[in-house]
C-alpha atoms as a PDB file:
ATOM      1  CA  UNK A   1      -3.977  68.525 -52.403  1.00  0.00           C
ATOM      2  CA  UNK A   2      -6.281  65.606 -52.602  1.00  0.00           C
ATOM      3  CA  UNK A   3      -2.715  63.240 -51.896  1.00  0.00           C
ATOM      4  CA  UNK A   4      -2.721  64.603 -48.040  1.00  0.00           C
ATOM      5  CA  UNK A   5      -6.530  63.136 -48.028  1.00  0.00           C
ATOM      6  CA  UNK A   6      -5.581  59.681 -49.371  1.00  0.00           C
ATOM      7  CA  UNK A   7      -2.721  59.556 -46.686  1.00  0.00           C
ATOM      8  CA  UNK A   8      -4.448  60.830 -43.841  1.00  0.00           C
ATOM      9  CA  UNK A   9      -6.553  58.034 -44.909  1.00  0.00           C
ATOM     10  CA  UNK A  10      -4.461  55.650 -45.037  1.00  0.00           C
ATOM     11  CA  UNK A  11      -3.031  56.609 -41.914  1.00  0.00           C
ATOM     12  CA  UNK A  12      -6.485  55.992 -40.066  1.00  0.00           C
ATOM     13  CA  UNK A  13      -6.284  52.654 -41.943  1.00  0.00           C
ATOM     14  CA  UNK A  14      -3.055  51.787 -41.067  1.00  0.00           C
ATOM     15  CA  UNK A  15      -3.392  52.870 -37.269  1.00  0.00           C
ATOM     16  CA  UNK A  16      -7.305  50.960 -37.117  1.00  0.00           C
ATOM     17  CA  UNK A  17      -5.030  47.449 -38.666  1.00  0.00           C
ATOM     18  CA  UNK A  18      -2.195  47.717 -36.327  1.00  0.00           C
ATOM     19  CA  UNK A  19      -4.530  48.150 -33.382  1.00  0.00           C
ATOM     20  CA  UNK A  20      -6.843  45.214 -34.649  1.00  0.00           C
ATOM     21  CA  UNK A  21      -3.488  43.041 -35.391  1.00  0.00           C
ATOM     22  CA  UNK A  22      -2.489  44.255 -31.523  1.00  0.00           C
ATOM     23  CA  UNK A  23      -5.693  43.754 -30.114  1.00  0.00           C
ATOM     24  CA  UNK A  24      -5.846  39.693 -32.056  1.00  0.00           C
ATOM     25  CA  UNK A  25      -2.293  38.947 -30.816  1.00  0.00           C
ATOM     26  CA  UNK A  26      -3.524  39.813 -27.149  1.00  0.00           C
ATOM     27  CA  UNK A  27      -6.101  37.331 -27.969  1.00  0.00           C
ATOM     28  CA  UNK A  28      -4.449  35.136 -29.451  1.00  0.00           C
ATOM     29  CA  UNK A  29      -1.776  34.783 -26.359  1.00  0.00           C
ATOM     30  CA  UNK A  30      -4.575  34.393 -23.994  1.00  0.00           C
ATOM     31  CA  UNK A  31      -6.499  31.826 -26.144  1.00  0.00           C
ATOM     32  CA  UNK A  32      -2.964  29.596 -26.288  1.00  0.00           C
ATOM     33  CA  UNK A  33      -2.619  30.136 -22.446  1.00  0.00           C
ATOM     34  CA  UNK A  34      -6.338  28.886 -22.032  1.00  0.00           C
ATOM     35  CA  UNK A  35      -5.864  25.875 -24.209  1.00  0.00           C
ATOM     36  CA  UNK A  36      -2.260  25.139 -22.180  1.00  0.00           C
ATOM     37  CA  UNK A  37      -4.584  25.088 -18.885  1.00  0.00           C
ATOM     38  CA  UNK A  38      -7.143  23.296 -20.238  1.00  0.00           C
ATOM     39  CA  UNK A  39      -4.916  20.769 -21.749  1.00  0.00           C
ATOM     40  CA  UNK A  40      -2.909  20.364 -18.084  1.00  0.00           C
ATOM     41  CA  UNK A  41      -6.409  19.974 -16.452  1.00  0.00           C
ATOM     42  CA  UNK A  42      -7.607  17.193 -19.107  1.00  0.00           C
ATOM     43  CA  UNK A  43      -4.325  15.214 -17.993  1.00  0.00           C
ATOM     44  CA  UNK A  44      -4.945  16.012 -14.381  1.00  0.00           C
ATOM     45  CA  UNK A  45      -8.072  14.345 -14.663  1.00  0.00           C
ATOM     46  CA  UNK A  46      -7.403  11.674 -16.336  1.00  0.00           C
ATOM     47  CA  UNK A  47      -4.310  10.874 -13.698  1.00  0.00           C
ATOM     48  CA  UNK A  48      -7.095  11.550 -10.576  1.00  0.00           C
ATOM     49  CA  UNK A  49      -9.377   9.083 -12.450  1.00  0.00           C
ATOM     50  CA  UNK A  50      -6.533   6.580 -13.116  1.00  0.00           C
ATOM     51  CA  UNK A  51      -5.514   6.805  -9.442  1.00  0.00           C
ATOM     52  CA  UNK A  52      -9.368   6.735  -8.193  1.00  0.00           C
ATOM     53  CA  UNK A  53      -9.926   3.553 -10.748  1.00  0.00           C
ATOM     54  CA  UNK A  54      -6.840   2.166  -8.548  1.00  0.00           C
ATOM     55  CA  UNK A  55      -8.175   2.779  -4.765  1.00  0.00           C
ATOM     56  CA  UNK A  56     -11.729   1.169  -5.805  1.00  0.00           C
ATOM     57  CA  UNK A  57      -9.679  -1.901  -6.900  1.00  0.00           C
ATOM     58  CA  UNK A  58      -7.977  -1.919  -3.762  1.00  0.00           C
ATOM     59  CA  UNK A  59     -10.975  -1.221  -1.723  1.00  0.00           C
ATOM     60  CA  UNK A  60     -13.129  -4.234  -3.444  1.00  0.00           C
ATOM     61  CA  UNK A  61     -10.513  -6.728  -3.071  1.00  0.00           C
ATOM     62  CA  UNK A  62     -10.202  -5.370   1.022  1.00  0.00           C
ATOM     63  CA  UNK A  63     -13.573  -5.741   1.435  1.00  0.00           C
ATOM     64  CA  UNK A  64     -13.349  -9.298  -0.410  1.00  0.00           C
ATOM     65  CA  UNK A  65     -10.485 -10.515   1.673  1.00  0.00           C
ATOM     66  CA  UNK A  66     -12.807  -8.777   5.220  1.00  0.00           C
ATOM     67  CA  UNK A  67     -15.778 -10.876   4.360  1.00  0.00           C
ATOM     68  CA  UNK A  68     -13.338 -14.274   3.801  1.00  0.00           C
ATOM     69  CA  UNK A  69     -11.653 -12.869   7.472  1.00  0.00           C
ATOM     70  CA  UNK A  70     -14.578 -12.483   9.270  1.00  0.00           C
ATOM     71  CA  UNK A  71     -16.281 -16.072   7.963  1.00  0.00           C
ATOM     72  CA  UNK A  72     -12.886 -17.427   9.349  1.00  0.00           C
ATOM     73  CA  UNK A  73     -13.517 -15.521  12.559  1.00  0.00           C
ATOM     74  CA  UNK A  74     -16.787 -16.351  13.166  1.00  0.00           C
ATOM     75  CA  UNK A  75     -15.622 -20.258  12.256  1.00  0.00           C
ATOM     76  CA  UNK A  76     -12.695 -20.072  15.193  1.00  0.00           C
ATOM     77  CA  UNK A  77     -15.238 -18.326  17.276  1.00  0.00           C
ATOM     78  CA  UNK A  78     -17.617 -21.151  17.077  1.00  0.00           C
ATOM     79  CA  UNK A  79     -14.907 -23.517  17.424  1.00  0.00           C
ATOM     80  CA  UNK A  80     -13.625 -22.181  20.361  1.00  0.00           C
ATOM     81  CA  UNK A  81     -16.627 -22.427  21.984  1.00  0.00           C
ATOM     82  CA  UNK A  82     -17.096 -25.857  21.312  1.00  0.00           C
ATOM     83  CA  UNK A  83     -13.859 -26.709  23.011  1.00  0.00           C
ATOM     84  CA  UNK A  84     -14.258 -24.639  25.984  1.00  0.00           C
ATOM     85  CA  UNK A  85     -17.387 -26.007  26.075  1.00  0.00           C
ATOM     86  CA  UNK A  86     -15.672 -29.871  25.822  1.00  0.00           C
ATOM     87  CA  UNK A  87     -13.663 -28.867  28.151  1.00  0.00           C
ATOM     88  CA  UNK A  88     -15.763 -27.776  30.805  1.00  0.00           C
ATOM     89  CA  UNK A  89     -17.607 -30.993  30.851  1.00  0.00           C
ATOM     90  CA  UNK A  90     -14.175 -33.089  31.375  1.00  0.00           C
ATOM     91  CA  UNK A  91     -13.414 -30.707  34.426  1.00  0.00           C
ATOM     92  CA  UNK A  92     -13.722 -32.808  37.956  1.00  0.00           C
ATOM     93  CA  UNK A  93     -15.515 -30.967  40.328  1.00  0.00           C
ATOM     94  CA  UNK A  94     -14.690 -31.072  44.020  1.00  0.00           C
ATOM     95  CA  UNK A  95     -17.626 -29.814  46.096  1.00  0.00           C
ATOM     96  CA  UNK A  96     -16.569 -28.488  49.692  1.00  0.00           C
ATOM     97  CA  UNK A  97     -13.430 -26.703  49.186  1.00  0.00           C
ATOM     98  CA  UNK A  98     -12.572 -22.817  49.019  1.00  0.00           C
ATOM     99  CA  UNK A  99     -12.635 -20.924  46.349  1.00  0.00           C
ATOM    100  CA  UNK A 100      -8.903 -20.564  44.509  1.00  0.00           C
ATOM    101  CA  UNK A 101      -7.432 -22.861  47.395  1.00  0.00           C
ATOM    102  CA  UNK A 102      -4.991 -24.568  45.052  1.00  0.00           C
ATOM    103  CA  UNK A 103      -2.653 -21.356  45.014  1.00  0.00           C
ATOM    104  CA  UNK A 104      -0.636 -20.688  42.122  1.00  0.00           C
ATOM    105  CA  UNK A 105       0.078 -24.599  41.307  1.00  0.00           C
ATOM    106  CA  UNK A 106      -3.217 -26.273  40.926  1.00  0.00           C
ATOM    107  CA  UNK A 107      -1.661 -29.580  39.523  1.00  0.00           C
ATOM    108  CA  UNK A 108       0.719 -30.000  42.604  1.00  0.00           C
ATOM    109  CA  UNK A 109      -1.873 -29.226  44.808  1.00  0.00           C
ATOM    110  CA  UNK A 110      -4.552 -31.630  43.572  1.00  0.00           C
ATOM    111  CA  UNK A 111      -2.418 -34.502  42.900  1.00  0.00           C
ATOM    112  CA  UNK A 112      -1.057 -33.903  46.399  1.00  0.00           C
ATOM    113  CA  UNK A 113      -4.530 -33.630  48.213  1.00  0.00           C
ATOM    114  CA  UNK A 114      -5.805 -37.149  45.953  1.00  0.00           C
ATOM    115  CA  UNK A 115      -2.521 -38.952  47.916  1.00  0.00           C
ATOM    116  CA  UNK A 116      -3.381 -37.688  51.236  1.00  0.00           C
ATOM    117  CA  UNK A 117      -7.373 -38.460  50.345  1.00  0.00           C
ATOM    118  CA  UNK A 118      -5.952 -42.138  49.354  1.00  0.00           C
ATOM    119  CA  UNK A 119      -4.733 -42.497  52.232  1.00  0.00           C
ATOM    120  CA  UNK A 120      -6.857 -41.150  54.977  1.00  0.00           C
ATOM    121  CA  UNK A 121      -9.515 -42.999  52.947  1.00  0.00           C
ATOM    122  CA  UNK A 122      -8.322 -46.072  51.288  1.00  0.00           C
ATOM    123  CA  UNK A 123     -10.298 -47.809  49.005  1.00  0.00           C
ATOM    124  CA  UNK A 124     -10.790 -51.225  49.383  1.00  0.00           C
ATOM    125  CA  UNK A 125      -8.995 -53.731  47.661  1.00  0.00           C
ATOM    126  CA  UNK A 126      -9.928 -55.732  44.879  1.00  0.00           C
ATOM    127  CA  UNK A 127      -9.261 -59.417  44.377  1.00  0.00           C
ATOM    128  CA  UNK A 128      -9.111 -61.165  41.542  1.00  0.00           C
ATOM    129  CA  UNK A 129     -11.915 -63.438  40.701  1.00  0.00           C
ATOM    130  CA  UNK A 130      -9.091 -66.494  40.221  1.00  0.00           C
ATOM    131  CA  UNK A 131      -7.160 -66.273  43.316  1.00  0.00           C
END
């Protein structure tokens, strides 16, 4: 009877190398999924870092063209100022009348108060030096 023995060992054998082989495959199939996600996360990466490399390009060359903006800003500013300034100092002055009497046509009304000025008040005439 020493043949029931060797099969009865062989048995355990058999049963302990199927349940290793079982127990490798489960392994195995989790070890393949791992790689798979690791694999899709290395090209997720390397997509954020491509798109991240793209939005510090963009952001540089906004900041670049916000400097060269405000230097032209500040240049119109000072420019403006300058001209109202100019301007200003060609305005005529008349002392002695209201405040925002000229209505909403200042041209008409000054060159129409200068006539009747001109001729309440005429200036005097001017020969020439030959006659």
């Amino acid at each position: 009877m020493p043949k029931p023995a060797l099969d009865t060992s062989e048995l355990a054998q058999r049963e302990h190398r199927d349940s290793i082989s079982a127990a490798f495959a489960v392994l195995e199939a989790k070890l393949n999924q791992t790689q798979t996600t690791v694999a899709e996360h290395g090209e997720q990466i390397d997509s954020l870092e491509t798109n991240a490399n793209l939005k510090d390009q963009r952001v540089r060359m906004l900041k670049e063209k916000c400097a060269v903006l405000a230097d032209s800003n500040a240049k119109l500013a000072a420019k403006t100022a300058d001209l109202e300034g100019r301007s200003r100092r060609n305005n005529i002055r008349i002392i002695a009348l209201p405040e925002s009497i000229e209505g909403p046509r200042p041209t008409t009304f000054f060159s129409e108060l200068l006539v009747e000025l001109q001729l309440s008040n005429p200036l005097p005439s001017t020969q020439s030096a030959g006659c």
